[in-house]
N, C-alpha and C. Protein backbone atom coordinates (compact mmCIF):
# COMPACT_ATOMS: atom_id res chain seq x y z
N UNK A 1 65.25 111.25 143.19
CA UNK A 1 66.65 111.25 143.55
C UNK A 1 66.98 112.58 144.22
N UNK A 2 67.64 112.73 145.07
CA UNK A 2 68.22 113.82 145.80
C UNK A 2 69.23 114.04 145.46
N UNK A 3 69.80 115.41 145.64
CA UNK A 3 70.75 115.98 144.98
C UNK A 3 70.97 117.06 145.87
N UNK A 4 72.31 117.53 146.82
CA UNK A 4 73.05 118.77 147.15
C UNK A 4 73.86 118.85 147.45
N UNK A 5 74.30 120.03 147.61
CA UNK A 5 75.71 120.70 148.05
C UNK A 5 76.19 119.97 149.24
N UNK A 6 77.47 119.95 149.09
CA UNK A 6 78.24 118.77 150.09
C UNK A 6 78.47 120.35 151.16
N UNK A 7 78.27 120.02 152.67
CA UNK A 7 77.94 121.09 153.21
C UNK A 7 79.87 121.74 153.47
N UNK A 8 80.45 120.26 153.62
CA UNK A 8 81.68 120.31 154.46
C UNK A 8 82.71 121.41 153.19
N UNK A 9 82.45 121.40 152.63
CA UNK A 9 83.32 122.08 151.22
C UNK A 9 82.78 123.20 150.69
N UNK A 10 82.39 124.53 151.43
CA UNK A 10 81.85 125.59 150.67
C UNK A 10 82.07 125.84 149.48
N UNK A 11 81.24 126.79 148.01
CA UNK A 11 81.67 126.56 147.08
C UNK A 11 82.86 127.43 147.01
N UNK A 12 83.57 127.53 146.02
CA UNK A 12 85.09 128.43 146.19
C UNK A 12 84.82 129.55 144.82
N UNK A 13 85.59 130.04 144.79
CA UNK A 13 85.97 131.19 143.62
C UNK A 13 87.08 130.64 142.78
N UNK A 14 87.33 130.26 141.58
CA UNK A 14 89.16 129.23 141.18
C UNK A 14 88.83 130.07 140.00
N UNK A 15 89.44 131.55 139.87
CA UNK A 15 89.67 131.98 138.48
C UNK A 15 88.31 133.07 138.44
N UNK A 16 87.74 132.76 137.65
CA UNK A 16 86.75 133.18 136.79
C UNK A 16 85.45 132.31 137.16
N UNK A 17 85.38 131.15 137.77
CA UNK A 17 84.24 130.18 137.79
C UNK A 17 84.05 129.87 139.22
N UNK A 18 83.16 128.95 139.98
CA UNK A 18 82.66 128.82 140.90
C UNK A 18 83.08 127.02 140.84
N UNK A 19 83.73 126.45 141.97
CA UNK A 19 84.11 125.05 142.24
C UNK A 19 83.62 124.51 143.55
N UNK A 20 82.62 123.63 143.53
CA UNK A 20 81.82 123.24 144.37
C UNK A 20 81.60 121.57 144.51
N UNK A 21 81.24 120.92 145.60
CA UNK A 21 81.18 119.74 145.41
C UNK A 21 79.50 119.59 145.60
N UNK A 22 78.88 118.32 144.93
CA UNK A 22 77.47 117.82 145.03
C UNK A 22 77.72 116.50 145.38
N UNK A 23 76.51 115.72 146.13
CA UNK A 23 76.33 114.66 146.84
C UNK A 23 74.86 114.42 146.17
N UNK A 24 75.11 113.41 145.47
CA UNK A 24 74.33 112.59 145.12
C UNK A 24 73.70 111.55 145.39
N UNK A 25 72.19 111.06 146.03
CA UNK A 25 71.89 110.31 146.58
C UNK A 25 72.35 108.57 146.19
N UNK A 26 72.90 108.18 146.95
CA UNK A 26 73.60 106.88 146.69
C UNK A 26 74.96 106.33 145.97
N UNK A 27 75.86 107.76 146.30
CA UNK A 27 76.76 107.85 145.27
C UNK A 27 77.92 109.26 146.54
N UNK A 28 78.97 108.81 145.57
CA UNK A 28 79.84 109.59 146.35
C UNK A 28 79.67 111.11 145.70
N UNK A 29 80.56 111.61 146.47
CA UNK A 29 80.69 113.15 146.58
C UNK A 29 81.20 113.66 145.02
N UNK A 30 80.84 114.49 144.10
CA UNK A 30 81.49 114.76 143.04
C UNK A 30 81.42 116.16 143.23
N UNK A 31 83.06 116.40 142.42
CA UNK A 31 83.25 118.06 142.57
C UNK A 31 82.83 118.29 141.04
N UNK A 32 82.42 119.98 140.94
CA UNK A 32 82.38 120.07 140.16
C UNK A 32 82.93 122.13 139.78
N UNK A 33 83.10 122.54 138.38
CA UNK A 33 83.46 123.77 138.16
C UNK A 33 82.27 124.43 137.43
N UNK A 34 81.51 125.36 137.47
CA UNK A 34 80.45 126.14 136.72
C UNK A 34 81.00 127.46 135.97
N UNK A 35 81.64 127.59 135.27
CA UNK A 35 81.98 128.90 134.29
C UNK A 35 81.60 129.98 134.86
N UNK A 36 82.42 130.98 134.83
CA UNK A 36 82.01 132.34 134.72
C UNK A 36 81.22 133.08 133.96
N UNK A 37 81.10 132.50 132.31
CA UNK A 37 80.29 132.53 131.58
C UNK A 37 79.13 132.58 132.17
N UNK A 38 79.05 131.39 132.62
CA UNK A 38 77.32 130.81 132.30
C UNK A 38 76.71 131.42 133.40
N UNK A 39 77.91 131.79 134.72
CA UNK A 39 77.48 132.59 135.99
C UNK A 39 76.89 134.25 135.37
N UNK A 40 77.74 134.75 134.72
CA UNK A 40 77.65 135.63 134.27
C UNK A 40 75.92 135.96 133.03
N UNK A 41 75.98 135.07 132.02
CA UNK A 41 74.80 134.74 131.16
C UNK A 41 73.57 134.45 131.62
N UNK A 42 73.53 133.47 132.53
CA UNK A 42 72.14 132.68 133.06
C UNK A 42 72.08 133.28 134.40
N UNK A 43 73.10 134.02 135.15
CA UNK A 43 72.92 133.95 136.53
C UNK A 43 73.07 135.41 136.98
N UNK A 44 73.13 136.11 135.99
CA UNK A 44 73.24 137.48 136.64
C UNK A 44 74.43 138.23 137.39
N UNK A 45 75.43 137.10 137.47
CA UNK A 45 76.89 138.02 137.62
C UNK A 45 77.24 138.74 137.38
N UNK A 46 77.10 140.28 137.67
CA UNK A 46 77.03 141.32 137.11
C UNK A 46 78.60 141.84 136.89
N UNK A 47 79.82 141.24 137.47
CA UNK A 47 81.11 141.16 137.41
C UNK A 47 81.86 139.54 137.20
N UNK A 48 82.92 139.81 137.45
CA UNK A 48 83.80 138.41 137.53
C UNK A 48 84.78 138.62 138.77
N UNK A 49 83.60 139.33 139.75
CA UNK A 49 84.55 139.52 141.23
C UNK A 49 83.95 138.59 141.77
N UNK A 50 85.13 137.96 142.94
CA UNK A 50 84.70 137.14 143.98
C UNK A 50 83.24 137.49 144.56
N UNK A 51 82.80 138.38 145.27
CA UNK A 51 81.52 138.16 145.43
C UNK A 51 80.52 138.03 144.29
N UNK A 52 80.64 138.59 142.80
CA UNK A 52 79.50 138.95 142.23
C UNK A 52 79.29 137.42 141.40
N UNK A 53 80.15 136.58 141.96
CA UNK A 53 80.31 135.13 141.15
C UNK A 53 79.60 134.71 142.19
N UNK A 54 80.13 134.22 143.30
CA UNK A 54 79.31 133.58 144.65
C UNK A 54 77.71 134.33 145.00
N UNK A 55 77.31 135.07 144.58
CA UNK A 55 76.20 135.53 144.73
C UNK A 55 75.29 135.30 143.22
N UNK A 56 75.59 135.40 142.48
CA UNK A 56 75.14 134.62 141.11
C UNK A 56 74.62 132.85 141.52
N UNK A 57 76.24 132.27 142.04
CA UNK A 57 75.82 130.84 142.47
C UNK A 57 75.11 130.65 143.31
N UNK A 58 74.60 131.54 144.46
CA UNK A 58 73.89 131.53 145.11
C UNK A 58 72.36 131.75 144.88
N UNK A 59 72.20 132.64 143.91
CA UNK A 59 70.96 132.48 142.91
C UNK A 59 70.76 131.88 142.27
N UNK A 60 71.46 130.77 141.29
CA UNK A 60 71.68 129.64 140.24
C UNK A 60 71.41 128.76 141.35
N UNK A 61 71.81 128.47 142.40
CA UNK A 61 71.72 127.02 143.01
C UNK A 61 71.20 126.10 142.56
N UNK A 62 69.78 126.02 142.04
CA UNK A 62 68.61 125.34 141.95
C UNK A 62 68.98 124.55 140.55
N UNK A 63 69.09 125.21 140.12
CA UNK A 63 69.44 125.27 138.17
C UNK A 63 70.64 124.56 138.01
N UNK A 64 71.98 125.43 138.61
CA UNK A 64 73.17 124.73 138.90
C UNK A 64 73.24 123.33 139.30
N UNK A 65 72.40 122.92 140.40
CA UNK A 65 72.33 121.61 140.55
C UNK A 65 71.36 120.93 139.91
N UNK A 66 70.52 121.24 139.76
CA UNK A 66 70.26 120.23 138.46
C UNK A 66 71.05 119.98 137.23
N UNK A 67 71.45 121.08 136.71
CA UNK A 67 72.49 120.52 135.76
C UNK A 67 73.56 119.46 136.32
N UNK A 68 74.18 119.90 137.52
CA UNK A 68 75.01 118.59 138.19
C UNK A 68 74.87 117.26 137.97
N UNK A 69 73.28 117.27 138.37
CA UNK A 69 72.72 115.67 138.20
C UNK A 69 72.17 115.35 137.23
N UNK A 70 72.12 116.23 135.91
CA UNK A 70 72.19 115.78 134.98
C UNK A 70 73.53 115.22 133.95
N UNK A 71 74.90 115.87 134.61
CA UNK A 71 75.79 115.32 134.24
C UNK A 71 76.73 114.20 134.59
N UNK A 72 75.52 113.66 136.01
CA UNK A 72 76.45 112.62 137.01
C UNK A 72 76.25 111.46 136.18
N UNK A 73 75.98 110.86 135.01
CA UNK A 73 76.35 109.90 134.28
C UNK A 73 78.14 109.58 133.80
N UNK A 74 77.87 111.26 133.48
CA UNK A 74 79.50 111.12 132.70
C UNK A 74 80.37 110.94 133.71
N UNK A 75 81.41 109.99 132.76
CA UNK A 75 82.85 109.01 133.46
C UNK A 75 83.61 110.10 133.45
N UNK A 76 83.94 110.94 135.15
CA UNK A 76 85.05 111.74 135.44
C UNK A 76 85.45 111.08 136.71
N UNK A 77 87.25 111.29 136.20
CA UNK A 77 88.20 111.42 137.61
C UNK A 77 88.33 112.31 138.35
N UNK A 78 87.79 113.17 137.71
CA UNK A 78 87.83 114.91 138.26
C UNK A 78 87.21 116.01 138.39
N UNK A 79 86.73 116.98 137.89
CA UNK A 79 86.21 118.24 138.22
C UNK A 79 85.44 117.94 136.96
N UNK A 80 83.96 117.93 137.16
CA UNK A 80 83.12 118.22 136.11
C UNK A 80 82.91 119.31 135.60
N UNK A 81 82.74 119.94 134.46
CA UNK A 81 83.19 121.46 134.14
C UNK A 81 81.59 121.65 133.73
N UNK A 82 80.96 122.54 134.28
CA UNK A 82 79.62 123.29 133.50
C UNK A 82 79.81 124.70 133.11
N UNK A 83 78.89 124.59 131.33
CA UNK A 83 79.28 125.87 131.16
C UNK A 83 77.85 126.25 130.42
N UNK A 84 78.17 127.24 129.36
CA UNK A 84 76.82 127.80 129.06
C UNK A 84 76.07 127.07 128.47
N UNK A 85 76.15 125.85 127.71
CA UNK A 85 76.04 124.64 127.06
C UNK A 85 75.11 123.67 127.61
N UNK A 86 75.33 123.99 129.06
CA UNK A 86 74.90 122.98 130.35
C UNK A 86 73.32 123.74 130.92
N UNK A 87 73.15 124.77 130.45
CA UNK A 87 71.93 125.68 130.55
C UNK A 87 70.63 125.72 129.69
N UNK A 88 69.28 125.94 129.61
CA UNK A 88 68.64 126.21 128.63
C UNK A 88 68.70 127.46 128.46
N UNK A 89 68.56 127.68 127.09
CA UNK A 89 68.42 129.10 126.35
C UNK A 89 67.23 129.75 127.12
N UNK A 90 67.48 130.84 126.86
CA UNK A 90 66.44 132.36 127.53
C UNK A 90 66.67 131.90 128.68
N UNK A 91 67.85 131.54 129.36
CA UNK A 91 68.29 131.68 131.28
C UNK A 91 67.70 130.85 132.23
């Protein structure tokens, strides 16, 4: 199965977390939110500034989206939320 970043919707900065959409092979577009936490914990965000979040997600990518498509089962109308929960332990 294929899995990425929807190109047309860069990811954004909303707060503290990173909001991005994924495209899932055979399936529509789902947005989703990744914590600041978990940017911060697993990803090396060395702040909770606009760049030091987008550059974290930019190193998470890989990880980040897989977690995505591991949560594209669950029934949302809306913004799928990932957080540290959504990670394996030791990063």
């Amino acid at each position: 199965m294929s899995t990425e970043l929807a190109k047309e919707t860069p990811p954004t900065v909303v707060g503290d977390a990173i909001r991005f959409n994924a495209r899932f092979e055979g399936r529509a577009t789902q947005q989703f939110e990744i914590s600041g936490d978990a940017l911060v914990e697993y990803f090396g965000a060395t702040a909770r500034t606009e760049d030091a979040l987008l550059s974290a997600f930019k190193h998470g990518k890989t990880a980040i989206i897989d977690a995505a498509e591991k949560s594209q089962g669950m029934p949302v109308n809306d913004v799928v939320l990932l957080g540290t929960g959504d990670f394996p332990q030791g990063g």
